[in-house]
PDB file of N, CA and C in Angstrom:
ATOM      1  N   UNK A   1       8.114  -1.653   4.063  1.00  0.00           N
ATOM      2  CA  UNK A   1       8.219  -2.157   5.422  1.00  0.00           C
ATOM      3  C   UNK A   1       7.513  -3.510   5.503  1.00  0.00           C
ATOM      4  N   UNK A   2       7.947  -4.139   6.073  1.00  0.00           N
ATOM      5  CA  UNK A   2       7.789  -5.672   6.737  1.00  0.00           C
ATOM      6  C   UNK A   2       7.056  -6.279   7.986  1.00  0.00           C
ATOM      7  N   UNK A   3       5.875  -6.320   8.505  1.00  0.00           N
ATOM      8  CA  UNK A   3       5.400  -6.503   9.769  1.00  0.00           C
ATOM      9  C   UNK A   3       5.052  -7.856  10.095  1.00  0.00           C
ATOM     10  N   UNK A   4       5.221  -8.414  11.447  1.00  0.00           N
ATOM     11  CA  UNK A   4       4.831 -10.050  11.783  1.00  0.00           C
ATOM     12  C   UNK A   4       5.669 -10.450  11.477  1.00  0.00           C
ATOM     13  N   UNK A   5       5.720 -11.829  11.646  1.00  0.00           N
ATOM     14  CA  UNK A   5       6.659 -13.078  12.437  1.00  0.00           C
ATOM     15  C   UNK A   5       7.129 -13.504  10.608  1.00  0.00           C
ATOM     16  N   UNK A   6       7.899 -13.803  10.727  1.00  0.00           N
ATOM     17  CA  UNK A   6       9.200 -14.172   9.492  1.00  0.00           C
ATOM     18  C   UNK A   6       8.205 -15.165   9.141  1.00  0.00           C
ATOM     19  N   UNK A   7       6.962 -15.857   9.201  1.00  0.00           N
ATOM     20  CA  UNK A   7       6.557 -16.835   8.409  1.00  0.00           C
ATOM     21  C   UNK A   7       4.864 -16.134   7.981  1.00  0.00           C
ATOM     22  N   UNK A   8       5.022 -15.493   8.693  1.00  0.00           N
ATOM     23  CA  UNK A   8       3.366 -14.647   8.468  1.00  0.00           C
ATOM     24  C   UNK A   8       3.495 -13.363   7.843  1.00  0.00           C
ATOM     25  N   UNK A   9       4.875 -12.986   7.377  1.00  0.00           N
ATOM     26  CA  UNK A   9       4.522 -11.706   7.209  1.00  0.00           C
ATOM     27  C   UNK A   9       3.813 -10.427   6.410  1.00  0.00           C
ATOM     28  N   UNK A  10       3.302  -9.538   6.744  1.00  0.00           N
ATOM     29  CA  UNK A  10       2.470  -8.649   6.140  1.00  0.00           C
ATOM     30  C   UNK A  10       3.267  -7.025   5.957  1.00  0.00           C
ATOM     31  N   UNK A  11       3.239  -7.143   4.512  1.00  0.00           N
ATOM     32  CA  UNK A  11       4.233  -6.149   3.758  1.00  0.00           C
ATOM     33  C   UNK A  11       3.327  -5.082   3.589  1.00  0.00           C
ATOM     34  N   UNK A  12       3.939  -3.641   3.814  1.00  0.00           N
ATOM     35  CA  UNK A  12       3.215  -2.117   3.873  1.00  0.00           C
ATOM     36  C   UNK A  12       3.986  -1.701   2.937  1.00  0.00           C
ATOM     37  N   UNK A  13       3.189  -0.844   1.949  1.00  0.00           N
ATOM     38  CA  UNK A  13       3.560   0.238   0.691  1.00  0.00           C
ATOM     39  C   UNK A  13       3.403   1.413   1.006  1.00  0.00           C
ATOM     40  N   UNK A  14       3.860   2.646   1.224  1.00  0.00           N
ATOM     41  CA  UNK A  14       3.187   3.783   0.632  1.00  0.00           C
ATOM     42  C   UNK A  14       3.014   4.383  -0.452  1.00  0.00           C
ATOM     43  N   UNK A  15       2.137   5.090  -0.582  1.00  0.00           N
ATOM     44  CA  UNK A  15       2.335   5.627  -2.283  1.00  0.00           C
ATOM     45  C   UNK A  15       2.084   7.759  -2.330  1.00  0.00           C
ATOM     46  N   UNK A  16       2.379   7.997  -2.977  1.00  0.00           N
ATOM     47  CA  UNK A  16       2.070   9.751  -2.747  1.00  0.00           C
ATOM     48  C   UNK A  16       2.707  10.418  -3.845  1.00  0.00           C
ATOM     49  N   UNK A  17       1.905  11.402  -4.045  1.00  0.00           N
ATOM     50  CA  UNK A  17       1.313  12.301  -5.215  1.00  0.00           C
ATOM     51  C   UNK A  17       1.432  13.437  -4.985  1.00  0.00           C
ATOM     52  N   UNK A  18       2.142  14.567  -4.459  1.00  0.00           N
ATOM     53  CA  UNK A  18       1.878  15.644  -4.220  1.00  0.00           C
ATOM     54  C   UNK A  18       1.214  15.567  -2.595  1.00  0.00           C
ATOM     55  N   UNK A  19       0.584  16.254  -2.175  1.00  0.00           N
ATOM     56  CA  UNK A  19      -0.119  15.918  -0.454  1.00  0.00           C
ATOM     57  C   UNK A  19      -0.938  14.958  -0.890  1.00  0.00           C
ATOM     58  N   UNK A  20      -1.266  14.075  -1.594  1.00  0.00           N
ATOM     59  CA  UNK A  20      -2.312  13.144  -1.393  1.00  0.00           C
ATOM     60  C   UNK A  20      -0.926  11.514  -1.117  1.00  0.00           C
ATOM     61  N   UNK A  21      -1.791  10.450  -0.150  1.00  0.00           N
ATOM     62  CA  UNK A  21      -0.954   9.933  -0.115  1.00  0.00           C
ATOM     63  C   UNK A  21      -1.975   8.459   0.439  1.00  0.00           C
ATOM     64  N   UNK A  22      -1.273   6.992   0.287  1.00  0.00           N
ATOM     65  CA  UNK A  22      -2.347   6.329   0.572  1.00  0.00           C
ATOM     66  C   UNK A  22      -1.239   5.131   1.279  1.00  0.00           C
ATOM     67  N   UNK A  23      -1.917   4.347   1.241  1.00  0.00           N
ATOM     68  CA  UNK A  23      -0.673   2.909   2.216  1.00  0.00           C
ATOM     69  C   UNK A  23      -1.845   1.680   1.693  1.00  0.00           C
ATOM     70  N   UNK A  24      -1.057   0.680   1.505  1.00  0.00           N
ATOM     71  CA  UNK A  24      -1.221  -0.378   0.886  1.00  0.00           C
ATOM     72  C   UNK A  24      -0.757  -1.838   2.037  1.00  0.00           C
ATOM     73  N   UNK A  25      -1.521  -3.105   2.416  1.00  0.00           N
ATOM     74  CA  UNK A  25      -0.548  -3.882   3.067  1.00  0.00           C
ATOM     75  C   UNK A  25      -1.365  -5.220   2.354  1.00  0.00           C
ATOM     76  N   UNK A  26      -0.303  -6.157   2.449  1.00  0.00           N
ATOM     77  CA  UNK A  26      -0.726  -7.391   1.263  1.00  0.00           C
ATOM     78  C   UNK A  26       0.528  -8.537   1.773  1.00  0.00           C
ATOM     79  N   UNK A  27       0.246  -9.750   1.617  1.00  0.00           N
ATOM     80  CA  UNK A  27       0.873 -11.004   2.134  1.00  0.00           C
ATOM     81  C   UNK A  27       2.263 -10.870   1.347  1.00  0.00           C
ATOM     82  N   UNK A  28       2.477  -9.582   0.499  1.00  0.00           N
ATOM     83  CA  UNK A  28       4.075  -9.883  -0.635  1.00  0.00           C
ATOM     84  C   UNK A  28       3.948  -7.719  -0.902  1.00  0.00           C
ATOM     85  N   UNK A  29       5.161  -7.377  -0.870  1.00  0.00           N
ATOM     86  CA  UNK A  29       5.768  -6.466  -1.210  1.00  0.00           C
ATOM     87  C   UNK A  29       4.987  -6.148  -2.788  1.00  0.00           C
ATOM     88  N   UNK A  30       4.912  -7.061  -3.718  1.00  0.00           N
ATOM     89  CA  UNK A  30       4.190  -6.202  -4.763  1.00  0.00           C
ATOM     90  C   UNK A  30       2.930  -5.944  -4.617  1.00  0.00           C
ATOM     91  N   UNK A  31       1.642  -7.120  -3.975  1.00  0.00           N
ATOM     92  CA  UNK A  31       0.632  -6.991  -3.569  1.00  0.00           C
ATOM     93  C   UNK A  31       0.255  -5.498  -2.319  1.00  0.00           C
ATOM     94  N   UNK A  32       1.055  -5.383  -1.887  1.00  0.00           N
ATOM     95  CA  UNK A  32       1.111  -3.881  -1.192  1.00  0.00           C
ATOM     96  C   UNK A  32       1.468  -2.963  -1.616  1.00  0.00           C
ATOM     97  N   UNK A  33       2.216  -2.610  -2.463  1.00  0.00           N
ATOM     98  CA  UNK A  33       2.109  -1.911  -3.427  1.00  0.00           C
ATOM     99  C   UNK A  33       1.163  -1.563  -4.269  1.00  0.00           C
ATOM    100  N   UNK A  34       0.892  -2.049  -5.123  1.00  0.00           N
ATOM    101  CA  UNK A  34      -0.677  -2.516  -6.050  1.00  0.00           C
ATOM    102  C   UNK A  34      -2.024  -1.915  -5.345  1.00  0.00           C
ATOM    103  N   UNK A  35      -1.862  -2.303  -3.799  1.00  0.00           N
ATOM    104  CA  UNK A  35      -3.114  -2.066  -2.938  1.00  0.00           C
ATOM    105  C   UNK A  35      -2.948   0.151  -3.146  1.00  0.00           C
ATOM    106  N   UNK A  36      -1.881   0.254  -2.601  1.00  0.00           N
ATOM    107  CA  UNK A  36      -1.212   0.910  -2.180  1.00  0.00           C
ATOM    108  C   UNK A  36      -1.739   2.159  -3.390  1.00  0.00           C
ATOM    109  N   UNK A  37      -1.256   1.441  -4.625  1.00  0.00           N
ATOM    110  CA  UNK A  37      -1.680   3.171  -5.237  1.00  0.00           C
ATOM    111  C   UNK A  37      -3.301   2.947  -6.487  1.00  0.00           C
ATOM    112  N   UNK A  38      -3.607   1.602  -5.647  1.00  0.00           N
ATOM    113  CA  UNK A  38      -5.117   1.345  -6.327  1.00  0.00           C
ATOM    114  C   UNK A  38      -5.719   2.370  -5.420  1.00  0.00           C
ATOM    115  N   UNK A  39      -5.769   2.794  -4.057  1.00  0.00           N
ATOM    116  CA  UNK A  39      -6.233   3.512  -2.907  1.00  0.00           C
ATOM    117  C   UNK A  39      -5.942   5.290  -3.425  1.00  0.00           C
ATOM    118  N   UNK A  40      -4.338   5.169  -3.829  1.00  0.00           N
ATOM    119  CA  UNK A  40      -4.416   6.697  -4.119  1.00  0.00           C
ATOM    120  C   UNK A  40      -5.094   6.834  -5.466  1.00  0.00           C
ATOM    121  N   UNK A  41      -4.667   6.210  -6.132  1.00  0.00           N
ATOM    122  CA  UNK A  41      -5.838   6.486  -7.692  1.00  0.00           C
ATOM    123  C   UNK A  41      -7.137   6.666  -7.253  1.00  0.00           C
ATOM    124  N   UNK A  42      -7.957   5.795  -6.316  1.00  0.00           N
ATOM    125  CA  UNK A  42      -9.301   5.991  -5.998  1.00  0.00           C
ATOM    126  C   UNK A  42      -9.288   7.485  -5.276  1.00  0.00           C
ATOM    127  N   UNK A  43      -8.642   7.586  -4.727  1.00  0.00           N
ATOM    128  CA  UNK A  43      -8.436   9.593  -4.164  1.00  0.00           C
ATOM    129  C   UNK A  43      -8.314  10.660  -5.088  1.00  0.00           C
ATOM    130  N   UNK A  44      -7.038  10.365  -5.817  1.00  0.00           N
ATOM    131  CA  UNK A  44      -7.502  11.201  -6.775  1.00  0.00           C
ATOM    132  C   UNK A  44      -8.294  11.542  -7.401  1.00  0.00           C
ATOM    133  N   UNK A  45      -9.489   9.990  -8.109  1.00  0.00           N
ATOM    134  CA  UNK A  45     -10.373  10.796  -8.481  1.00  0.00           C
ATOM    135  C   UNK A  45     -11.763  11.027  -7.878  1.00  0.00           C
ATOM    136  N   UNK A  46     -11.299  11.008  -6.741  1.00  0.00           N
ATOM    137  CA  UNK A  46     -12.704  11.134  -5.342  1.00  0.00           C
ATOM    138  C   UNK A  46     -13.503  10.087  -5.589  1.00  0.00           C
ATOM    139  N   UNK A  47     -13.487   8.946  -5.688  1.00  0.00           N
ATOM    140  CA  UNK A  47     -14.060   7.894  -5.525  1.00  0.00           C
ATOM    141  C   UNK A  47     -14.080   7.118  -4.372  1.00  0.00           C
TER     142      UNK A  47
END
């Protein structure tokens, strides 16, 4: 998903594992991503 004005915009990832699940948002679609399952990796291992 895509949020803000066509020159600002701020890109959302989700990521999920079974019930664990995390969201990622970053100035580009891969950078939100990246965020996205750096957050669930840190869950998984309770960090």
């Amino acid at each position: 998903d895509a949020i803000g004005q066509d020159h600002a915009k701020t890109f959302v990832a989700r990521c999920q594992l079974g019930e664990q699940q995390a969201e990622g948002r970053g100035g580009s679609r891969r950078a939100a991503e990246q965020q996205a399952a750096e957050r669930l990796h840190e869950l998984l291992l309770g960090n």
